[in-house]
N, C-alpha and C. Protein backbone atom coordinates (compact mmCIF):
# COMPACT_ATOMS: atom_id res chain seq x y z
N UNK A 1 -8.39 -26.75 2.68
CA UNK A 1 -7.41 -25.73 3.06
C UNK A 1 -8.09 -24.36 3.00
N UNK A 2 -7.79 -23.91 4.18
CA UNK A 2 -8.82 -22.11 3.93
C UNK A 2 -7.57 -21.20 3.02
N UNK A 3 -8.36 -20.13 2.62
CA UNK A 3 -7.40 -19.22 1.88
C UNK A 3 -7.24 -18.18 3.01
N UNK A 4 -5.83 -17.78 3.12
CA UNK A 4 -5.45 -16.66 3.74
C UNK A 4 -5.71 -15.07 3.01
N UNK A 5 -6.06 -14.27 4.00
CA UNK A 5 -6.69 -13.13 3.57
C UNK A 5 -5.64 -12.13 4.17
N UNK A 6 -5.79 -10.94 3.15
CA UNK A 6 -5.61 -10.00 2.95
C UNK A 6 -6.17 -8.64 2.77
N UNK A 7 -5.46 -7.13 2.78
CA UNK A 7 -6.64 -6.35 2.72
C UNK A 7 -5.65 -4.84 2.01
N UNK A 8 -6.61 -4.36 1.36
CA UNK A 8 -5.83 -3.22 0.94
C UNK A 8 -6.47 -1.73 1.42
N UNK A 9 -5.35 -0.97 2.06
CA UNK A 9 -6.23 0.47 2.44
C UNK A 9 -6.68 1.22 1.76
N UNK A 10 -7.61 1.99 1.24
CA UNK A 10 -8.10 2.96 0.32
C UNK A 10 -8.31 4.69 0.75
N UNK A 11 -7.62 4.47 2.13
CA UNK A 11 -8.25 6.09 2.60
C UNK A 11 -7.63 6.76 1.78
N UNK A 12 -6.65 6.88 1.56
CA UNK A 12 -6.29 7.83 1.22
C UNK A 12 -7.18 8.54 -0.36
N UNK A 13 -7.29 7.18 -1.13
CA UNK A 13 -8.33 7.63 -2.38
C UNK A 13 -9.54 7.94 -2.25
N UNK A 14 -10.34 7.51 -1.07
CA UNK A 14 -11.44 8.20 -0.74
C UNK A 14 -11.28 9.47 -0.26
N UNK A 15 -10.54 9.93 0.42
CA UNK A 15 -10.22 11.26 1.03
C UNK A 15 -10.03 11.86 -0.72
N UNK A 16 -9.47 11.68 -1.01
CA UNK A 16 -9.31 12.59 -2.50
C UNK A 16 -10.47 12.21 -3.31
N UNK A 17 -11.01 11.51 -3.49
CA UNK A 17 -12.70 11.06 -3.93
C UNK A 17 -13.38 12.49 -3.68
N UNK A 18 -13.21 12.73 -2.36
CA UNK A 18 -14.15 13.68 -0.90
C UNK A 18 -13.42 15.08 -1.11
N UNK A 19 -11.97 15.63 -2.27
CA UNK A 19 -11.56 16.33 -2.56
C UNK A 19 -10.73 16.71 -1.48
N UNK A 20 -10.42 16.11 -0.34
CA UNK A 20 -9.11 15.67 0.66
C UNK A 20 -7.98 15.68 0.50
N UNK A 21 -7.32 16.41 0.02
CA UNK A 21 -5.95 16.26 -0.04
C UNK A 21 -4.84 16.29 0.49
N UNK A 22 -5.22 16.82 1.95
CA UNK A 22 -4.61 16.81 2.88
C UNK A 22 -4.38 15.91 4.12
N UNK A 23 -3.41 15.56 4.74
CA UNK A 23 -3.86 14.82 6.09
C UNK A 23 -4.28 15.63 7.09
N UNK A 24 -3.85 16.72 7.05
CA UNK A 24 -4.44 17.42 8.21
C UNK A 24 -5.45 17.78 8.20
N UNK A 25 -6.31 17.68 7.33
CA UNK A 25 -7.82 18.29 6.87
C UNK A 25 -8.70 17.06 8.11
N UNK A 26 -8.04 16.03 7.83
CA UNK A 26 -8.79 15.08 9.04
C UNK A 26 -8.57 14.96 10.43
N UNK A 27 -7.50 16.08 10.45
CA UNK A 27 -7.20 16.19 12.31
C UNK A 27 -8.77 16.68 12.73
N UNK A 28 -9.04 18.45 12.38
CA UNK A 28 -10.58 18.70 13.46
C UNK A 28 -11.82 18.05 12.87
N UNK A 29 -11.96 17.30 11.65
CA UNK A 29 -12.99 16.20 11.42
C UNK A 29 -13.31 15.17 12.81
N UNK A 30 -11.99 14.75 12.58
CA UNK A 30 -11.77 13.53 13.98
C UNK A 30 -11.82 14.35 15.49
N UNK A 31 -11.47 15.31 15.54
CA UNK A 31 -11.91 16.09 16.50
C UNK A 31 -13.51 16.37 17.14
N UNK A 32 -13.86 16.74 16.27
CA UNK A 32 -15.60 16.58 16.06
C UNK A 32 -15.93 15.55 16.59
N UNK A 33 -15.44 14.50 16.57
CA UNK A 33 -16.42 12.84 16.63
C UNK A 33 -15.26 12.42 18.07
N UNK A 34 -14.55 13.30 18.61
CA UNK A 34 -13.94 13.06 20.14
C UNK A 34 -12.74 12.40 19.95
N UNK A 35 -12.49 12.42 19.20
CA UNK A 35 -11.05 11.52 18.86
C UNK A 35 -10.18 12.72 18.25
N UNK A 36 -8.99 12.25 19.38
CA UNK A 36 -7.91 13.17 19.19
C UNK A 36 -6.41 12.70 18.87
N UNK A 37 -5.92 12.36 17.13
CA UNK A 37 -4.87 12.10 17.15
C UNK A 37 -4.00 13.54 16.92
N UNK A 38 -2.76 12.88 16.68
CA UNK A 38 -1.37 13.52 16.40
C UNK A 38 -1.39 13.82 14.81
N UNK A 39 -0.71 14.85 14.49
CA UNK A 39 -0.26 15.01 12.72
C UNK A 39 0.07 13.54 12.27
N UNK A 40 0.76 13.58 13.03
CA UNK A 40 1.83 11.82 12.19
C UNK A 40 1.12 10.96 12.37
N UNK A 41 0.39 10.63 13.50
CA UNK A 41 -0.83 9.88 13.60
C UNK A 41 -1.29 9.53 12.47
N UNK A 42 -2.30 11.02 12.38
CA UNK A 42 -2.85 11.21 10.91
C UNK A 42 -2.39 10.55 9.45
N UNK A 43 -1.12 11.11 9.88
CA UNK A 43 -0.16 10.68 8.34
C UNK A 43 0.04 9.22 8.33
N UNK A 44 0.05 8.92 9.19
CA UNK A 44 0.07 7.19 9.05
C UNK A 44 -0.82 6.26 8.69
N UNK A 45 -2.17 6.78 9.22
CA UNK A 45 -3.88 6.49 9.42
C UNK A 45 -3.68 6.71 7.81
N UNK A 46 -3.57 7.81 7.00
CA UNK A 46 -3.71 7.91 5.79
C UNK A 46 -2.82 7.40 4.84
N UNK A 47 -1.57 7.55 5.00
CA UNK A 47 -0.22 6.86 3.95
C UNK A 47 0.08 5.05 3.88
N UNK A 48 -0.10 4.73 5.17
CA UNK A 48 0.28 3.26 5.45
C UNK A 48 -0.89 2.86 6.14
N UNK A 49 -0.61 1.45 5.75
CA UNK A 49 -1.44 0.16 5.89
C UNK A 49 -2.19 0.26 7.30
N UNK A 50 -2.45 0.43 8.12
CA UNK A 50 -2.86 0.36 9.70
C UNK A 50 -3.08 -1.30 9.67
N UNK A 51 -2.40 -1.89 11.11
CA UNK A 51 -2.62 -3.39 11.15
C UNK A 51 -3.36 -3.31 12.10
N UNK A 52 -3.68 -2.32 13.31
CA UNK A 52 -4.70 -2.22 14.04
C UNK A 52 -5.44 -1.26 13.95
N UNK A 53 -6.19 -1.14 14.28
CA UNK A 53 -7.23 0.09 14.04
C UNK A 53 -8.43 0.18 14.87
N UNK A 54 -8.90 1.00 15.83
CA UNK A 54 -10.02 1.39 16.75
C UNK A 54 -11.19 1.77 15.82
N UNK A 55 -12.63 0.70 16.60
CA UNK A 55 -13.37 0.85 15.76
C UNK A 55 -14.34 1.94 15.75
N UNK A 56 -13.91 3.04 16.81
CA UNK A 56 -14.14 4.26 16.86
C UNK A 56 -13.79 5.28 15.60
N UNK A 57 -12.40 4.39 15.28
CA UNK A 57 -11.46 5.76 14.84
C UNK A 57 -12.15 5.36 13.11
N UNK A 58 -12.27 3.97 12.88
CA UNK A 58 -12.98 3.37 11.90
C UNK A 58 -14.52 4.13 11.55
N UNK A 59 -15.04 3.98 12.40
CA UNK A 59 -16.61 4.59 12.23
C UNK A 59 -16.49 5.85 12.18
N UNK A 60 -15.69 7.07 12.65
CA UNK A 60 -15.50 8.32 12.54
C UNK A 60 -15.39 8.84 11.26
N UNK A 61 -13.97 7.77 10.66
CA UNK A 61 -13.89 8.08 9.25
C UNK A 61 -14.87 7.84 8.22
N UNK A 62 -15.50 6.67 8.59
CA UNK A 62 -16.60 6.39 7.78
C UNK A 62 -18.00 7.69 7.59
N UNK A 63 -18.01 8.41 8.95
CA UNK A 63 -19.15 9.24 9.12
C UNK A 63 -18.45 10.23 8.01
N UNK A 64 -17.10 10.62 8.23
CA UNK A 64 -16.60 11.82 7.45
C UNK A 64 -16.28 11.96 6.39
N UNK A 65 -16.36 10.53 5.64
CA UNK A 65 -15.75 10.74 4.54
C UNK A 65 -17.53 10.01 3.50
N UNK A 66 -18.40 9.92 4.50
CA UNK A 66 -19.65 9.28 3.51
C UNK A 66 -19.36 8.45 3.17
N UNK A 67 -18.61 7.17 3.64
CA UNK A 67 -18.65 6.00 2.46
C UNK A 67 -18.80 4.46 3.74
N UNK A 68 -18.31 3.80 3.20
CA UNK A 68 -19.08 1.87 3.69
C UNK A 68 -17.78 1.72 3.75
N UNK A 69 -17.73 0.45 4.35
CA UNK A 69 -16.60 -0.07 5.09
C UNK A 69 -15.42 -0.79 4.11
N UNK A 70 -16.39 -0.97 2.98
CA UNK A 70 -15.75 -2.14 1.82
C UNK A 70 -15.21 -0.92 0.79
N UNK A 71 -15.18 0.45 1.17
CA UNK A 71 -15.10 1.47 0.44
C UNK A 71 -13.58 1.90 0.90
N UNK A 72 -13.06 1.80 2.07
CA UNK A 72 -12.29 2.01 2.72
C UNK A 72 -11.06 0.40 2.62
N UNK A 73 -11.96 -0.39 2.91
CA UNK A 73 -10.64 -2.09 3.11
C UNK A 73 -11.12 -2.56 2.26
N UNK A 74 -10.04 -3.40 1.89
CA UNK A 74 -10.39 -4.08 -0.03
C UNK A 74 -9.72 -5.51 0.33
N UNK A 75 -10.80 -6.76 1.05
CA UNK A 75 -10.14 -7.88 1.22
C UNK A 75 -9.58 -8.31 -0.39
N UNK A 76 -8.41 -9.17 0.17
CA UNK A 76 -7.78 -9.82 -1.32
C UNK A 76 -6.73 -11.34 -0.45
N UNK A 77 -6.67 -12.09 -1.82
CA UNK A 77 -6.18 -13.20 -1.07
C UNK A 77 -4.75 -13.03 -0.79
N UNK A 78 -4.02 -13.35 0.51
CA UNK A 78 -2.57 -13.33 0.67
C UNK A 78 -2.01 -14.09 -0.69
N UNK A 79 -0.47 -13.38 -0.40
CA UNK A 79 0.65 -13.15 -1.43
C UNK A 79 1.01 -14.40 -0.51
N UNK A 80 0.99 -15.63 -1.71
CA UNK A 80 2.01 -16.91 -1.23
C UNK A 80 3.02 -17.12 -0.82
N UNK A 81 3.38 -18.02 0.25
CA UNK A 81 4.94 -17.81 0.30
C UNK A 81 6.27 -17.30 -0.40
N UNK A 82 5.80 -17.89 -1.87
CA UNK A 82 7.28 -17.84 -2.97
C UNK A 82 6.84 -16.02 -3.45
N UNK A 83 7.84 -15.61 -3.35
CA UNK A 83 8.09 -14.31 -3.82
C UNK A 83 8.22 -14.00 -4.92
N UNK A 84 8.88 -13.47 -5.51
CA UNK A 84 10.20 -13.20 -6.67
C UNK A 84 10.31 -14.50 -7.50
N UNK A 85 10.20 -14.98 -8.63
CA UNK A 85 10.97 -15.91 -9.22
C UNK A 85 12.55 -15.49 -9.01
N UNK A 86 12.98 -16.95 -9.39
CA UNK A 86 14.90 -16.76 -8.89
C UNK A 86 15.36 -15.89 -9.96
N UNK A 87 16.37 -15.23 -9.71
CA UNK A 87 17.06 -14.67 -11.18
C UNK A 87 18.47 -16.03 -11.70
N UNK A 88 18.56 -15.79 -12.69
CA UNK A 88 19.79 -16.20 -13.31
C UNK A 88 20.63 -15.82 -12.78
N UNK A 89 22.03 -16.68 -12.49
CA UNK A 89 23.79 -16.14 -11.65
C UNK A 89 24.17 -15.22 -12.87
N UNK A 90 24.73 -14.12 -12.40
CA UNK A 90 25.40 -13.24 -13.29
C UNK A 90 26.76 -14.35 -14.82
N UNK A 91 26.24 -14.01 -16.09
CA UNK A 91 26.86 -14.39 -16.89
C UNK A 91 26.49 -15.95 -17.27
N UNK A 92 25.00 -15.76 -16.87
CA UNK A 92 24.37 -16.78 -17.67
C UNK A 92 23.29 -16.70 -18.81
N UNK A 93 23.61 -17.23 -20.10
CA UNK A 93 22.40 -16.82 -21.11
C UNK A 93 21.34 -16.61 -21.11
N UNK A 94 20.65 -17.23 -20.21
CA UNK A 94 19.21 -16.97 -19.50
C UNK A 94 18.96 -15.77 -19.42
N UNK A 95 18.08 -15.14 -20.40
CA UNK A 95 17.59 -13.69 -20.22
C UNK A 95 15.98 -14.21 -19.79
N UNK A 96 15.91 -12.94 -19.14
CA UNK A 96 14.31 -12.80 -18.22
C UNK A 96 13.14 -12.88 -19.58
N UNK A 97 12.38 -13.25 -18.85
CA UNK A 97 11.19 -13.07 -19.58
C UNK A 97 10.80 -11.86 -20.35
N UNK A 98 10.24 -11.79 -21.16
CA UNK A 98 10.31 -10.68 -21.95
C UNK A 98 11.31 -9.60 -22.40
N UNK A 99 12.42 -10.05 -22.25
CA UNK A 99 13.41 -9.42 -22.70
C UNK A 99 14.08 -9.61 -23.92
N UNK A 100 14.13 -11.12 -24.14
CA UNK A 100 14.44 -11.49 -25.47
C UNK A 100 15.95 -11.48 -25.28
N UNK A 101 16.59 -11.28 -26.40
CA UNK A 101 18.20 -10.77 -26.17
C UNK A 101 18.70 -9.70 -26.28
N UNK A 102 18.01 -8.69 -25.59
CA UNK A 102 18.08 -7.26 -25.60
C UNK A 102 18.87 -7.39 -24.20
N UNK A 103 20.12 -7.75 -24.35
CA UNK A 103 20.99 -8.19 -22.75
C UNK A 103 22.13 -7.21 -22.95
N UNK A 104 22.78 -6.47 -22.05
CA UNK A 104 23.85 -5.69 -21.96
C UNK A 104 24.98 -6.71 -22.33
N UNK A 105 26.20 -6.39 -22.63
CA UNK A 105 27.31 -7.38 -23.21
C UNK A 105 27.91 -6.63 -21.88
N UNK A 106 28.82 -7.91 -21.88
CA UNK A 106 29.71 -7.89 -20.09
C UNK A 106 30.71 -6.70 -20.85
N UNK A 107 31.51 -6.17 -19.90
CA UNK A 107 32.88 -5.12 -20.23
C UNK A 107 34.30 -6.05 -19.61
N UNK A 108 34.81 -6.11 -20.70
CA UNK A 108 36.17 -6.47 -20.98
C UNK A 108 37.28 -5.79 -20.58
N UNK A 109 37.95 -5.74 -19.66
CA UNK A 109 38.89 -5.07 -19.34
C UNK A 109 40.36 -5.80 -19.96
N UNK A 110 40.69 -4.47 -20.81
CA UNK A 110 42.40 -5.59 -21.21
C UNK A 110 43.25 -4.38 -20.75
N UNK A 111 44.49 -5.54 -20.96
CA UNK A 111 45.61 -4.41 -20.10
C UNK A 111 46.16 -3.62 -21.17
N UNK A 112 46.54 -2.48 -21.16
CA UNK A 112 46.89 -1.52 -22.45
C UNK A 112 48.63 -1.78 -22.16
């Protein structure tokens, strides 16, 4: 069975590595190397995951920020199908793991 792969983005910590703190600091960087995105562009390229990516726009960053490719994407093995363990139905003794019986007590409503 092969293992399914995964990958984690790092620009944004290299950019602050590189004292980057900005996204827009990489708009006229990328300018320089002929590539012309948008602000939000930017902000996306830097905040969220990119599932595609031009290996222009890849090698640009790499020139600008000084670093290797494995510096930037961080393969890791996919998150298995099963998610979440199940929780307990409300008003069952079953407290979570590490909680112990440190459980809120239900509220009683009586009629006055």
């Amino acid at each position: 069975m092969t293992a399914k792969l995964d990958y984690r983005w790092h620009l944004r910590k290299v950019m602050a590595d590189q004292g980057m703190f900005s996204t827009s600091d990489l708009i006229p960087l990328l300018a320089e190397r002929g590539i012309t995105l948008s602000s939000s562009q930017v902000y996306r390229l830097v905040v969220e995951r990119p599932e595609r990516l031009s290996l222009k726009i890849l090698m640009a960053l790499l020139d600008i920020l000084g670093c290797r490719m494995d510096d930037l994407i961080e393969p890791v093995a996919a998150a298995t199908g099963r998610t979440a363990p199940r929780k307990a139905a409300v008003g069952q003794d079953e407290a979570e793991p590490g909680l112990g019986t440190l459980r809120p007590k239900r509220a009683r409503i009586t009629p006055s």
